[in-house]
PDB file of N, CA and C in Angstrom:
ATOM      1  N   UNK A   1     105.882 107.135 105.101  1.00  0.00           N
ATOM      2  CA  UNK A   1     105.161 106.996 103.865  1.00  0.00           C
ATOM      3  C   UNK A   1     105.590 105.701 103.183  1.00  0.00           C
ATOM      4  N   UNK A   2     105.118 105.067 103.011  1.00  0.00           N
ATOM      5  CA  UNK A   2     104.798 103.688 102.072  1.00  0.00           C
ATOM      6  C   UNK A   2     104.586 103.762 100.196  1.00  0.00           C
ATOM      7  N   UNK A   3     105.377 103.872  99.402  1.00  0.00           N
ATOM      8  CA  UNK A   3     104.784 104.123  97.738  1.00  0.00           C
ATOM      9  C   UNK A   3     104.965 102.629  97.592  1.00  0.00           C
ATOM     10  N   UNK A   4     103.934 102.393  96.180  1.00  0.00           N
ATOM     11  CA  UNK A   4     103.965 101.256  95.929  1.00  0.00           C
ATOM     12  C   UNK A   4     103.358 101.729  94.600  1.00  0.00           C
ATOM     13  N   UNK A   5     104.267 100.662  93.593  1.00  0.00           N
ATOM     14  CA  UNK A   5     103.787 101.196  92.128  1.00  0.00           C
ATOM     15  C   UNK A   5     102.582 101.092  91.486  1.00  0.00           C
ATOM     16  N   UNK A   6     102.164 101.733  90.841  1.00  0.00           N
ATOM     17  CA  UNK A   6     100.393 101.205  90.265  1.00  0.00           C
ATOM     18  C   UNK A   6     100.921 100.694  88.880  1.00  0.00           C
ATOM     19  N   UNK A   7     101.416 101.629  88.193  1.00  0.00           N
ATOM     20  CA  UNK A   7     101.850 101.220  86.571  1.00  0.00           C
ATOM     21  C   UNK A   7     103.096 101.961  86.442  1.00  0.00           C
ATOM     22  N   UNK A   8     103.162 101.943  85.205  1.00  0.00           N
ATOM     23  CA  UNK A   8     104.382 102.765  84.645  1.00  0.00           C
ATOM     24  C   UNK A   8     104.284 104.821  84.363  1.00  0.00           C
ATOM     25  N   UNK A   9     103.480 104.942  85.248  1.00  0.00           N
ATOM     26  CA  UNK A   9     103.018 106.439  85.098  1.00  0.00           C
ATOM     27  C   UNK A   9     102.640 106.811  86.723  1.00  0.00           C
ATOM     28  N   UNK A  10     102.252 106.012  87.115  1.00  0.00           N
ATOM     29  CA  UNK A  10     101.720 106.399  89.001  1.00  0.00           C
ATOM     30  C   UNK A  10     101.925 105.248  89.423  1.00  0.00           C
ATOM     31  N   UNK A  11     102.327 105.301  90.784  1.00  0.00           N
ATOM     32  CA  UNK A  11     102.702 104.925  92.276  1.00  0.00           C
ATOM     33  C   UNK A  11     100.986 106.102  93.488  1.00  0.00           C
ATOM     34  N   UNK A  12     101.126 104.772  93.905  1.00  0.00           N
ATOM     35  CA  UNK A  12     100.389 104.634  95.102  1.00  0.00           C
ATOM     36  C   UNK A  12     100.697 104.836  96.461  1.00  0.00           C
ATOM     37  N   UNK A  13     100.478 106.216  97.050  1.00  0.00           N
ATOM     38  CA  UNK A  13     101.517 106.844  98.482  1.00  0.00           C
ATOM     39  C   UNK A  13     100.396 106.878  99.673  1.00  0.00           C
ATOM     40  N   UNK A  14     100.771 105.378 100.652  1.00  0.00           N
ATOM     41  CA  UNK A  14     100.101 105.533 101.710  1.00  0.00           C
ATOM     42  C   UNK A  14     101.147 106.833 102.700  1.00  0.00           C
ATOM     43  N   UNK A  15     100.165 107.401 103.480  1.00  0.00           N
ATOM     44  CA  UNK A  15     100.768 108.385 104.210  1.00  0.00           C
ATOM     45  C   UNK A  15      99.787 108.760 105.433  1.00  0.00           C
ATOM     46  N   UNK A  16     100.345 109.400 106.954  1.00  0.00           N
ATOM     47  CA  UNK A  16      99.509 109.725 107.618  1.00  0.00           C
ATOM     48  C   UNK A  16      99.346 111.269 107.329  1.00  0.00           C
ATOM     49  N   UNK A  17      98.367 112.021 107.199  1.00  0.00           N
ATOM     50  CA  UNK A  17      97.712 113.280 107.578  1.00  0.00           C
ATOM     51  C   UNK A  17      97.240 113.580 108.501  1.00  0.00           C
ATOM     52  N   UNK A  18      97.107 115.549 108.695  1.00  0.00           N
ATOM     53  CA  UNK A  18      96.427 115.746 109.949  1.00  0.00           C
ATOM     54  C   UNK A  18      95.354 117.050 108.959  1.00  0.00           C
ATOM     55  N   UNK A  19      94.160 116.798 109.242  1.00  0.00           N
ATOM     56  CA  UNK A  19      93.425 117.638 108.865  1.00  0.00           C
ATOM     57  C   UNK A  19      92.439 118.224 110.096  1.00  0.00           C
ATOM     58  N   UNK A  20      92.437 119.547 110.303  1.00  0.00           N
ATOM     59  CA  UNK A  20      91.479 119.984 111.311  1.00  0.00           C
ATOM     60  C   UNK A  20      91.761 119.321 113.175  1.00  0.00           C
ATOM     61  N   UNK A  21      93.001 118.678 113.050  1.00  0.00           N
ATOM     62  CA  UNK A  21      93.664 118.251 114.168  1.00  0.00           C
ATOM     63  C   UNK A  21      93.084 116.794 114.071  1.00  0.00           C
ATOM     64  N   UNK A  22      92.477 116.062 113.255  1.00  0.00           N
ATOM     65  CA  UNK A  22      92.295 115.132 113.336  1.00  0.00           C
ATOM     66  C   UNK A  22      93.293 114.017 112.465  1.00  0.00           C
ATOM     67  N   UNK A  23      93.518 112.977 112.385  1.00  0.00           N
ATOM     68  CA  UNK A  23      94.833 112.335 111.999  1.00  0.00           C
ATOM     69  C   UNK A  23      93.831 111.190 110.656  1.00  0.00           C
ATOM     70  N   UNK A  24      94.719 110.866 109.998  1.00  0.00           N
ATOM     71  CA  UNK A  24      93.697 110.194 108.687  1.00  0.00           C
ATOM     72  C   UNK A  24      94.931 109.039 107.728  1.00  0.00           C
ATOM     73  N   UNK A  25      94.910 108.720 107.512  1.00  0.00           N
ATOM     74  CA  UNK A  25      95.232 107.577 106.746  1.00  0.00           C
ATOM     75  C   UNK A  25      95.282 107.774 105.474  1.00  0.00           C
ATOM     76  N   UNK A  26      96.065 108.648 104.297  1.00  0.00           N
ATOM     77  CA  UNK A  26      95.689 109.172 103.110  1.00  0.00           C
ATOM     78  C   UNK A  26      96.151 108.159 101.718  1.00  0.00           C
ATOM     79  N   UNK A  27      95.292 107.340 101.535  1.00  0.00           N
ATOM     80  CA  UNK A  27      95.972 106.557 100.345  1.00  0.00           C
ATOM     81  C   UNK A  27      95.523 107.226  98.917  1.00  0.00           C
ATOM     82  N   UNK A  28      96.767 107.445  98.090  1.00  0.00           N
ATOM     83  CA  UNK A  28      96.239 108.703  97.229  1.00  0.00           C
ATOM     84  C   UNK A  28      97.007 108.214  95.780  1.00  0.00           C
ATOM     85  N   UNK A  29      96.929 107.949  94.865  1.00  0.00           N
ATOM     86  CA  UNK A  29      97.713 108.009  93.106  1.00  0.00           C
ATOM     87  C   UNK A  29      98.029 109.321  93.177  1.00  0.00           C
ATOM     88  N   UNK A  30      99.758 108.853  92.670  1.00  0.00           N
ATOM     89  CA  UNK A  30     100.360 110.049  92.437  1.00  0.00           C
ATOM     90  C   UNK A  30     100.862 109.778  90.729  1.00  0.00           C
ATOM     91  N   UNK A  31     100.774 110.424  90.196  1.00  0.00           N
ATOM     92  CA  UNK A  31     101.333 111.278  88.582  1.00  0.00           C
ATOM     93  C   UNK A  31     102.816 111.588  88.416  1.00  0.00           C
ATOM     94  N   UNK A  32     103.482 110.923  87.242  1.00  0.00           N
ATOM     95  CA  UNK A  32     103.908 111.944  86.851  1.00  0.00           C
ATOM     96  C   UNK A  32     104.159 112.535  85.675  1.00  0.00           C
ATOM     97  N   UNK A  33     104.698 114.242  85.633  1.00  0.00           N
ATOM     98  CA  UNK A  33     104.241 115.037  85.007  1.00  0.00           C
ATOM     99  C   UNK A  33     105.258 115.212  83.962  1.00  0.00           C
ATOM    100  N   UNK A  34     105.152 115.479  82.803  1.00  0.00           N
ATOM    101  CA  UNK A  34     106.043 115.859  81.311  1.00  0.00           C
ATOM    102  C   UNK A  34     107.162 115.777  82.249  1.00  0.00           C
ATOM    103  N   UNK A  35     107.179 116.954  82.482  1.00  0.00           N
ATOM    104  CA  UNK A  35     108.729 117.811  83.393  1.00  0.00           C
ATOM    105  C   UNK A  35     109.247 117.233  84.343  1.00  0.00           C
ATOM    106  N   UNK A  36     108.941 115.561  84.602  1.00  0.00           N
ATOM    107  CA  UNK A  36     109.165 114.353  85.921  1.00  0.00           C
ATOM    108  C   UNK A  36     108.799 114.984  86.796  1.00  0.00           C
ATOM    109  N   UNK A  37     108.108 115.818  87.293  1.00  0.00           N
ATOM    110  CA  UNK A  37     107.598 115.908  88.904  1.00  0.00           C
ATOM    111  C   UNK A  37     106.555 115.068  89.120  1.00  0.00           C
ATOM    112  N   UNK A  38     105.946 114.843  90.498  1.00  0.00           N
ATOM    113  CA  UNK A  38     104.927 113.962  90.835  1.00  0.00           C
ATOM    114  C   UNK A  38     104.326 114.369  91.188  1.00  0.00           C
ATOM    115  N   UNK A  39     102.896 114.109  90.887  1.00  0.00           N
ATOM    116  CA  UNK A  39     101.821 115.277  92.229  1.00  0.00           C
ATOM    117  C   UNK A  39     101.168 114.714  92.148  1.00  0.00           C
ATOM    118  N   UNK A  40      99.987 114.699  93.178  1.00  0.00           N
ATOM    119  CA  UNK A  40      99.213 114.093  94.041  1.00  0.00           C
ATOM    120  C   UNK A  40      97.468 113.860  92.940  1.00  0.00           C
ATOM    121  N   UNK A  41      97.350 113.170  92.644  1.00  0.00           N
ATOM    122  CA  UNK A  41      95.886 113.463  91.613  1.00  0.00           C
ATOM    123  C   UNK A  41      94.406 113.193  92.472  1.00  0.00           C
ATOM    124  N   UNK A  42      93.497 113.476  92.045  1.00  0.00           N
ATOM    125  CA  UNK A  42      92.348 113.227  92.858  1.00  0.00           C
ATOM    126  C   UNK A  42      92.177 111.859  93.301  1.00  0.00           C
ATOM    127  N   UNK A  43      92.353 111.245  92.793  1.00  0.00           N
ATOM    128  CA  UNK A  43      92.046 109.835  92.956  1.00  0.00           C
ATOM    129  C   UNK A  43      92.865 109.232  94.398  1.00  0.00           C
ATOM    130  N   UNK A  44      91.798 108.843  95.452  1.00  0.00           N
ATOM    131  CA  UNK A  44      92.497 108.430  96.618  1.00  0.00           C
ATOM    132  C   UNK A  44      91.633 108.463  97.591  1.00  0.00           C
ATOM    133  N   UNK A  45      91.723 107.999  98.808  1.00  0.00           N
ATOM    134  CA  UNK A  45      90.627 107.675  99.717  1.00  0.00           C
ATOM    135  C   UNK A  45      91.577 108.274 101.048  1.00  0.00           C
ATOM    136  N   UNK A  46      91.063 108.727 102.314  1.00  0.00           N
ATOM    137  CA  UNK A  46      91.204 109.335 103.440  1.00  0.00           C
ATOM    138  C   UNK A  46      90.208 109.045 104.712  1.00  0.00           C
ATOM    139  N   UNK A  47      90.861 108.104 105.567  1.00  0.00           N
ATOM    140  CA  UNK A  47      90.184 107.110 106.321  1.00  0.00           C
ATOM    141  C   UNK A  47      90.893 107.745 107.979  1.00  0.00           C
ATOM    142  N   UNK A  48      90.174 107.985 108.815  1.00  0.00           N
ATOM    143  CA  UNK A  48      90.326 108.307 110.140  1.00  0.00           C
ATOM    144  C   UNK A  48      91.158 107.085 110.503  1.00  0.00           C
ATOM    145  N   UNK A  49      92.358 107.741 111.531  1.00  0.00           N
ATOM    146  CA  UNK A  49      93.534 106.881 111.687  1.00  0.00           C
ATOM    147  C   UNK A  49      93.095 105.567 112.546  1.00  0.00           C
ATOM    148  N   UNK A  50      91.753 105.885 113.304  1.00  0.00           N
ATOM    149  CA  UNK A  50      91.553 105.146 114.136  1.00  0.00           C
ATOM    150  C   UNK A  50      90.366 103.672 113.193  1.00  0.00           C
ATOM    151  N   UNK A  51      90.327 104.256 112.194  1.00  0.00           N
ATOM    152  CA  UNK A  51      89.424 103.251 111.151  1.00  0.00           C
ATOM    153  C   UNK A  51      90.572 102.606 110.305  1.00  0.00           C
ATOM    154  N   UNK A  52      91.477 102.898 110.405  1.00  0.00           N
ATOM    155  CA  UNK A  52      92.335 102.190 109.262  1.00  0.00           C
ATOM    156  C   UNK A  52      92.468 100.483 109.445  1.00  0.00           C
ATOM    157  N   UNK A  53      92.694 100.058 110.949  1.00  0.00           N
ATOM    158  CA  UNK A  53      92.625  98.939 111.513  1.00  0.00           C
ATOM    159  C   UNK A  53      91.684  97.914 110.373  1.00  0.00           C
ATOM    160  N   UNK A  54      90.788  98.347 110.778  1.00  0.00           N
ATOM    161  CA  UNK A  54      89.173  98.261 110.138  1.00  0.00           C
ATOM    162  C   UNK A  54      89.373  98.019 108.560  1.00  0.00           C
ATOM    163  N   UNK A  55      89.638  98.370 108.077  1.00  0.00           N
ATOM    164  CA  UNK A  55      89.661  98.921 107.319  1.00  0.00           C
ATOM    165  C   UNK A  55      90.943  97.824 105.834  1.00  0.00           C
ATOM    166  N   UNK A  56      91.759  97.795 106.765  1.00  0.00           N
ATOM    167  CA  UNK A  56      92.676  96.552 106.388  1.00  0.00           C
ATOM    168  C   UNK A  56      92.341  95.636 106.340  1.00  0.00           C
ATOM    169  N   UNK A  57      91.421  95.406 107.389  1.00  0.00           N
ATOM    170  CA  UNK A  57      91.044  93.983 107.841  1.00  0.00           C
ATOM    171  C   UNK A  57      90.094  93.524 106.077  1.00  0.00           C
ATOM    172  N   UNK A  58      89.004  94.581 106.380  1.00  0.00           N
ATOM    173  CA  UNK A  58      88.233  94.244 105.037  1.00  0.00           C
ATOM    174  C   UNK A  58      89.005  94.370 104.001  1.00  0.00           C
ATOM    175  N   UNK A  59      90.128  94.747 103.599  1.00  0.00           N
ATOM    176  CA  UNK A  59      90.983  94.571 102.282  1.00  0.00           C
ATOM    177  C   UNK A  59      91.240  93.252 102.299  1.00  0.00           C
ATOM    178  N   UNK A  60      91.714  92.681 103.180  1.00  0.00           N
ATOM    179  CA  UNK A  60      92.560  91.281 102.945  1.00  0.00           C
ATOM    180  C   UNK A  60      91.255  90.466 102.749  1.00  0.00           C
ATOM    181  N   UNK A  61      89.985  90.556 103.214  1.00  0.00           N
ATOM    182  CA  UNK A  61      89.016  89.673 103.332  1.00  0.00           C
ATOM    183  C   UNK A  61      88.444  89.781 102.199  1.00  0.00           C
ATOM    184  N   UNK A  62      88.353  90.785 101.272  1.00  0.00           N
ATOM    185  CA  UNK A  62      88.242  90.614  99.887  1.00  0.00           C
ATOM    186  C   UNK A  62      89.007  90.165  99.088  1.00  0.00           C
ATOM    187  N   UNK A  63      90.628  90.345  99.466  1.00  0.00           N
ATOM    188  CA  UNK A  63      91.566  89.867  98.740  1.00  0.00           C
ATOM    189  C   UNK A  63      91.144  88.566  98.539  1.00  0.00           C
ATOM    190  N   UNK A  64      90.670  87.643  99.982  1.00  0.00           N
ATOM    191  CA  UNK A  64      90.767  86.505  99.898  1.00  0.00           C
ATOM    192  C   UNK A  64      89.805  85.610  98.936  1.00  0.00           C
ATOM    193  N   UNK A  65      88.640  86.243  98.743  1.00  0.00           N
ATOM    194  CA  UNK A  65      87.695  85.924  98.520  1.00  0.00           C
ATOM    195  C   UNK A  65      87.690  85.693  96.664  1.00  0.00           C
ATOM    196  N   UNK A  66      87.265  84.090  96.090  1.00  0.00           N
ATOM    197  CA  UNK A  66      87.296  83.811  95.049  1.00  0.00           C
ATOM    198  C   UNK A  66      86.916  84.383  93.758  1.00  0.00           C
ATOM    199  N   UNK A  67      85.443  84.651  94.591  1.00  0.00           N
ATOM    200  CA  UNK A  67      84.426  85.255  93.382  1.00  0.00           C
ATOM    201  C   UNK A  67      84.929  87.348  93.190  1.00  0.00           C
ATOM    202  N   UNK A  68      83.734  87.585  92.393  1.00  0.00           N
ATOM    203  CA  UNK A  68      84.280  89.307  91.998  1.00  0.00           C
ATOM    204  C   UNK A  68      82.617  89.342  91.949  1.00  0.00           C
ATOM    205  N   UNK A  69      82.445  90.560  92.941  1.00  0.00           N
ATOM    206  CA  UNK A  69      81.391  91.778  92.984  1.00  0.00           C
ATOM    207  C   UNK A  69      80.983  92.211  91.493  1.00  0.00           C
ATOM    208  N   UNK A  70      79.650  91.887  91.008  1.00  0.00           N
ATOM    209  CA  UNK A  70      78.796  92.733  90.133  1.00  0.00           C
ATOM    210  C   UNK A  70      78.363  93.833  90.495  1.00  0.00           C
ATOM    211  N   UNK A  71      78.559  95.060  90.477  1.00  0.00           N
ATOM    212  CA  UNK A  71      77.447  96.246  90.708  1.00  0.00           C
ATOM    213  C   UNK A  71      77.739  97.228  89.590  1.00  0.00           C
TER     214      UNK A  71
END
């Protein structure tokens, strides 16, 4: 597992999963709570292990890129 901070309230936990025997890539915001525990919040994306490749590739290629998407 990989965390990486978002702000001063959540961190960002890449991790592998297995759902239904299939394997997935779970990048997910984690919380935390009054009582300091952390838990997992909706917010997060789940990408087939074999798409993640893919998947990186187009992160960095936006990273790179000057301009910013209107939609």
């Amino acid at each position: 597992m990989i965390q990486l901070p978002k702000n001063r309230k959540e961190e960002v936990r890449v991790r592998m999963r297995e759902h239904r025997g299939e394997r997935y890539v779970d990048v997910r915001t984690f919380y935390m709570t009054e009582r300091g525990e952390t838990r997992p919040s909706p917010k997060g994306l789940a990408v087939r292990a074999d798409l993640a490749d893919a998947l990186a590739d187009a992160i960095h290629e936006v990273a790179r890129q000057d301009g910013v998407d209107e939609d």
